[in-house]
C-alpha atoms as a PDB file:
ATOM      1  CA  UNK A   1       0.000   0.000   0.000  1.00  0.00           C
ATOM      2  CA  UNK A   2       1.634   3.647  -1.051  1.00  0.00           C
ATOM      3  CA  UNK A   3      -0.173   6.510   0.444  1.00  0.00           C
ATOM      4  CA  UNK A   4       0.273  10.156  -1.082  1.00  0.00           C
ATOM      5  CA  UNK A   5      -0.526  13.433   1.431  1.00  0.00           C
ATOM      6  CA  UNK A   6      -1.424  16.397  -0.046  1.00  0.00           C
ATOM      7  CA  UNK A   7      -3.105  19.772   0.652  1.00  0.00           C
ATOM      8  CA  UNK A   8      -0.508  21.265   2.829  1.00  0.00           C
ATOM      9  CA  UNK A   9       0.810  25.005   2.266  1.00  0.00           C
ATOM     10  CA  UNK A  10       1.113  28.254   3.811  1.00  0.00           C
ATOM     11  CA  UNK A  11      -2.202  29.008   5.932  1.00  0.00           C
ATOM     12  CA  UNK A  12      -2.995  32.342   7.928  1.00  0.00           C
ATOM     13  CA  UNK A  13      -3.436  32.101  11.684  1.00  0.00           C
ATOM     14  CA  UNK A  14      -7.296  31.075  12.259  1.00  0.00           C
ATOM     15  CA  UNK A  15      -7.455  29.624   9.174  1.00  0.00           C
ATOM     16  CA  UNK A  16      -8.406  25.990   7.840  1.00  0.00           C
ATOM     17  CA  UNK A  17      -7.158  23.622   5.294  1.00  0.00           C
ATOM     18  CA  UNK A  18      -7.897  20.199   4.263  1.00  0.00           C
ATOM     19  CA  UNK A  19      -5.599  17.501   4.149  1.00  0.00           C
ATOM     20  CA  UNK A  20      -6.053  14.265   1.700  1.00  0.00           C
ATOM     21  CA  UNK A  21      -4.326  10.693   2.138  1.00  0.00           C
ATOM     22  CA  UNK A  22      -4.541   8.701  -1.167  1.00  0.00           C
ATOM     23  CA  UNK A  23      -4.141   4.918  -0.588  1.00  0.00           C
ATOM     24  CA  UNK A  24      -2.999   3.191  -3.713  1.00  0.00           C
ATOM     25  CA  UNK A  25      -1.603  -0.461  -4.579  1.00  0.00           C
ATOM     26  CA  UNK A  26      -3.311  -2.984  -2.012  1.00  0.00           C
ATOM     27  CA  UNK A  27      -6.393  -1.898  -1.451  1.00  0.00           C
ATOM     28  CA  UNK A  28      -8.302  -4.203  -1.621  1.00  0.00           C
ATOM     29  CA  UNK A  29      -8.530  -4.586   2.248  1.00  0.00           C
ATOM     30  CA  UNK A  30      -9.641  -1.332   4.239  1.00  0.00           C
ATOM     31  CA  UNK A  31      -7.283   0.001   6.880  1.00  0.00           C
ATOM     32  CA  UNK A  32      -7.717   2.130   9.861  1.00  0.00           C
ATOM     33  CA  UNK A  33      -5.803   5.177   9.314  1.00  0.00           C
ATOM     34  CA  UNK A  34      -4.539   8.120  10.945  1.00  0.00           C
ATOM     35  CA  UNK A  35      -2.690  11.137  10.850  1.00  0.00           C
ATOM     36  CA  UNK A  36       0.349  12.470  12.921  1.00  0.00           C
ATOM     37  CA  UNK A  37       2.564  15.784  12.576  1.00  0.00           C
ATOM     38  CA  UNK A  38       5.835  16.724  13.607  1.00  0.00           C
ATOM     39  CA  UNK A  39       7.712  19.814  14.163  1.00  0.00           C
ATOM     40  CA  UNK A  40      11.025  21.395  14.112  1.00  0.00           C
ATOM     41  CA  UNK A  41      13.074  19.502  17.132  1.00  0.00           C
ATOM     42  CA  UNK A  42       9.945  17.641  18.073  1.00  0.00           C
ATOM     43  CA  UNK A  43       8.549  13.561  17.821  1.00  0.00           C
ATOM     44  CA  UNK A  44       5.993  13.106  15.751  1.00  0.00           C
ATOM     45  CA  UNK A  45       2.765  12.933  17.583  1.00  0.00           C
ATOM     46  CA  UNK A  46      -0.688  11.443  17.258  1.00  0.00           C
ATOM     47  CA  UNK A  47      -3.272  13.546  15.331  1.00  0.00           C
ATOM     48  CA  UNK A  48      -6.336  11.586  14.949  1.00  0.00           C
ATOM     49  CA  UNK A  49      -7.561   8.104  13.270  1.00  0.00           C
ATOM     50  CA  UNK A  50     -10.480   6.887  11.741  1.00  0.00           C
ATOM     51  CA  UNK A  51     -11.585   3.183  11.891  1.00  0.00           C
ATOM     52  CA  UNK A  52     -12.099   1.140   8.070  1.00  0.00           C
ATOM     53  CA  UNK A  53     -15.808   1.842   7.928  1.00  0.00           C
ATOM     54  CA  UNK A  54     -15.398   5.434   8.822  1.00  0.00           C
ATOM     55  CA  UNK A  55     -17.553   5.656  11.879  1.00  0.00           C
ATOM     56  CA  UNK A  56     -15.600   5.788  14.843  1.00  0.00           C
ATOM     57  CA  UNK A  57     -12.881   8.593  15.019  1.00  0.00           C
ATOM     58  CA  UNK A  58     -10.554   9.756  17.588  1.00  0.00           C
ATOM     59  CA  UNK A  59      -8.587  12.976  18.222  1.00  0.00           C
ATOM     60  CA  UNK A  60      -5.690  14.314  20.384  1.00  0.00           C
ATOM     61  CA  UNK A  61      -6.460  16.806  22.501  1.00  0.00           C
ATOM     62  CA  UNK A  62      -4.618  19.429  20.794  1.00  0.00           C
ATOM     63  CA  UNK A  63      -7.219  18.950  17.935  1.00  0.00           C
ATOM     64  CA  UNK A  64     -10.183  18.387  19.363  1.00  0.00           C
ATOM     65  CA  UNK A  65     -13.227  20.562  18.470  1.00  0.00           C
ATOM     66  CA  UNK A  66     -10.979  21.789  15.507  1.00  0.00           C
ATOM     67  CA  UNK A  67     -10.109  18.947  13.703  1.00  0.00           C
ATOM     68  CA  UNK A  68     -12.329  16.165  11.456  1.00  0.00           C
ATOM     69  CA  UNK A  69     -11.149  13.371  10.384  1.00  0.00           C
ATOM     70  CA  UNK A  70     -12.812  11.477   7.498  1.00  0.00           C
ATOM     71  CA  UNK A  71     -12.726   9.098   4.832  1.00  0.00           C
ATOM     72  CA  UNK A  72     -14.505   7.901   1.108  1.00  0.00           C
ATOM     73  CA  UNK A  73     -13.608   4.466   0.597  1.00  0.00           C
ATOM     74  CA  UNK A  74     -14.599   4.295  -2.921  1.00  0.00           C
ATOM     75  CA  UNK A  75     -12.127   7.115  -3.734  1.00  0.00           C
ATOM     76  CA  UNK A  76      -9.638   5.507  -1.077  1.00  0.00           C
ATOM     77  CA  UNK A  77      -8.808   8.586   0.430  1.00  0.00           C
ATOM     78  CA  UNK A  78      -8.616   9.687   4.252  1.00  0.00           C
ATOM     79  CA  UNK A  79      -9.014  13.536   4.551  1.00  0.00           C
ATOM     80  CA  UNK A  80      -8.309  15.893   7.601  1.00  0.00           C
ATOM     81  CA  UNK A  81      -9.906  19.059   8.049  1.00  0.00           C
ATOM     82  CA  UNK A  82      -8.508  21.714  10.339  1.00  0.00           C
ATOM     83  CA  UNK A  83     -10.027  24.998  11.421  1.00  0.00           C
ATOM     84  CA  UNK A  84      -9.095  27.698  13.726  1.00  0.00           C
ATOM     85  CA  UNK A  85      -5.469  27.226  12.729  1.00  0.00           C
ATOM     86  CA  UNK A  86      -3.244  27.992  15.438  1.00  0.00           C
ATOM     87  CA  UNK A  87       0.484  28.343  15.258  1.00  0.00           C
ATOM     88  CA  UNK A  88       1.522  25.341  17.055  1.00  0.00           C
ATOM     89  CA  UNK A  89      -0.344  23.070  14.047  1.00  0.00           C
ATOM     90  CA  UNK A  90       2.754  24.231  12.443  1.00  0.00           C
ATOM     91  CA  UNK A  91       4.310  20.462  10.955  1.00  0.00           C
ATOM     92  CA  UNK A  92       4.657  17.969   8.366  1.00  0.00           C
ATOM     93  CA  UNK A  93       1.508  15.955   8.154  1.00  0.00           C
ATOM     94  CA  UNK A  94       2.169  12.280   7.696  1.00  0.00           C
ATOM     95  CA  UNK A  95      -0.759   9.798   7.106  1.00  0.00           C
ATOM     96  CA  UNK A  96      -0.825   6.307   8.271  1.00  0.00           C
ATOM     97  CA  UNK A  97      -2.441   2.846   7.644  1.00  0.00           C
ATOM     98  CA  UNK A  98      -2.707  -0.094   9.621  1.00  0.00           C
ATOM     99  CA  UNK A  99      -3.319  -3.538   8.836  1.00  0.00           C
ATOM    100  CA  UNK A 100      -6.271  -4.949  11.052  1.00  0.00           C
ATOM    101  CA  UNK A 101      -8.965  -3.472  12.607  1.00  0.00           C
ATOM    102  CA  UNK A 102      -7.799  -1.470  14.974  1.00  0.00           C
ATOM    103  CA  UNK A 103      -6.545   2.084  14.576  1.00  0.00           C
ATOM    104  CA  UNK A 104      -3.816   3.147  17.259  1.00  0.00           C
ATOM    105  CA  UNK A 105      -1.954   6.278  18.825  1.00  0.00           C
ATOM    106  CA  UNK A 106       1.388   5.168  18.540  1.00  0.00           C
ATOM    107  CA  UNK A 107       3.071   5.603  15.508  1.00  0.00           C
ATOM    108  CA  UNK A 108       5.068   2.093  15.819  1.00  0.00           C
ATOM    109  CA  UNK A 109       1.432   0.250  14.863  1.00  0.00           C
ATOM    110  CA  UNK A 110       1.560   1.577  11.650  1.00  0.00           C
ATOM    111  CA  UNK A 111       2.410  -0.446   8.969  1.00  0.00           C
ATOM    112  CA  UNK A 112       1.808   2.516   6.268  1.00  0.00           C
ATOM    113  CA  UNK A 113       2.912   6.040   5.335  1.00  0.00           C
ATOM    114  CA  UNK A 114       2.961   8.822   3.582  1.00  0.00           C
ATOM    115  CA  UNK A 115       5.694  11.053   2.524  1.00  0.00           C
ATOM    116  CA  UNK A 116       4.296  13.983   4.109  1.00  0.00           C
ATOM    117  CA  UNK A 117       2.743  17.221   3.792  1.00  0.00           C
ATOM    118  CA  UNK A 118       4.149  20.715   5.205  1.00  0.00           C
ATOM    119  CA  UNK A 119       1.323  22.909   7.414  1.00  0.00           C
ATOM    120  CA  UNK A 120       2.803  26.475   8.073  1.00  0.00           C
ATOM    121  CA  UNK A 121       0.334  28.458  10.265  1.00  0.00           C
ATOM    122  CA  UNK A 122       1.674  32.561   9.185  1.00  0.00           C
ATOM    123  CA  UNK A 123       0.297  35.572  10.253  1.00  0.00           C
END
């Protein structure tokens, strides 16, 4: 499975943007996926994940109330849609598939990923 991110870029402060996560090669089995960032100096953390059907989600903290993660199955794409932009969203934005069920926090679960996608939150 190769999975392409896309729909980063230069956003202003309160602003939103929408990520998407094509899945191509193996897909003929749905995966839970999920997204994580990581910024200058920092680990990559845990943004949020989204089961295979697309009906149970789950966000960090930092995200919560601004984030959505979703997901079209026929188009095999996982999207994430961020509002309210602050500057600490500032990161790469990797996506990430898992074989199973399951989705996961940890980025060692994944079996899956993207190259990345750069979010820069500007004034």
């Amino acid at each position: 499975v190769q999975l392409q991110a896309s729909g980063g870029g230069l956003v202003q402060f309160g602003g939103s943007l929408r990520l998407s996560c094509a899945a191509s090669g193996r897909t003929d089995s749905i995966y839970p996926m999920a997204w994580f960032r990581q910024a200058p100096g920092k680990e990559r953390e845990f943004v949020a994940a989204i089961n295979g059907v697309g009906d149970r989600t789950y966000y960090a903290d930092s995200v919560k109330g601004r984030g959505t993660i979703s997901r079209e199955n026929a188009k095999n794409t996982v999207y994430l849609q961020m509002n309210s932009l602050k500057w600490e969203d500032t990161a790469v934005y990797y996506c990430a598939a898992v074989r199973g069920s399951k989705y996961y926090i940890l980025a060692r679960n994944y079996d899956y990923w993207g190259q990345g996608t750069l979010v820069t939150v500007s004034s």
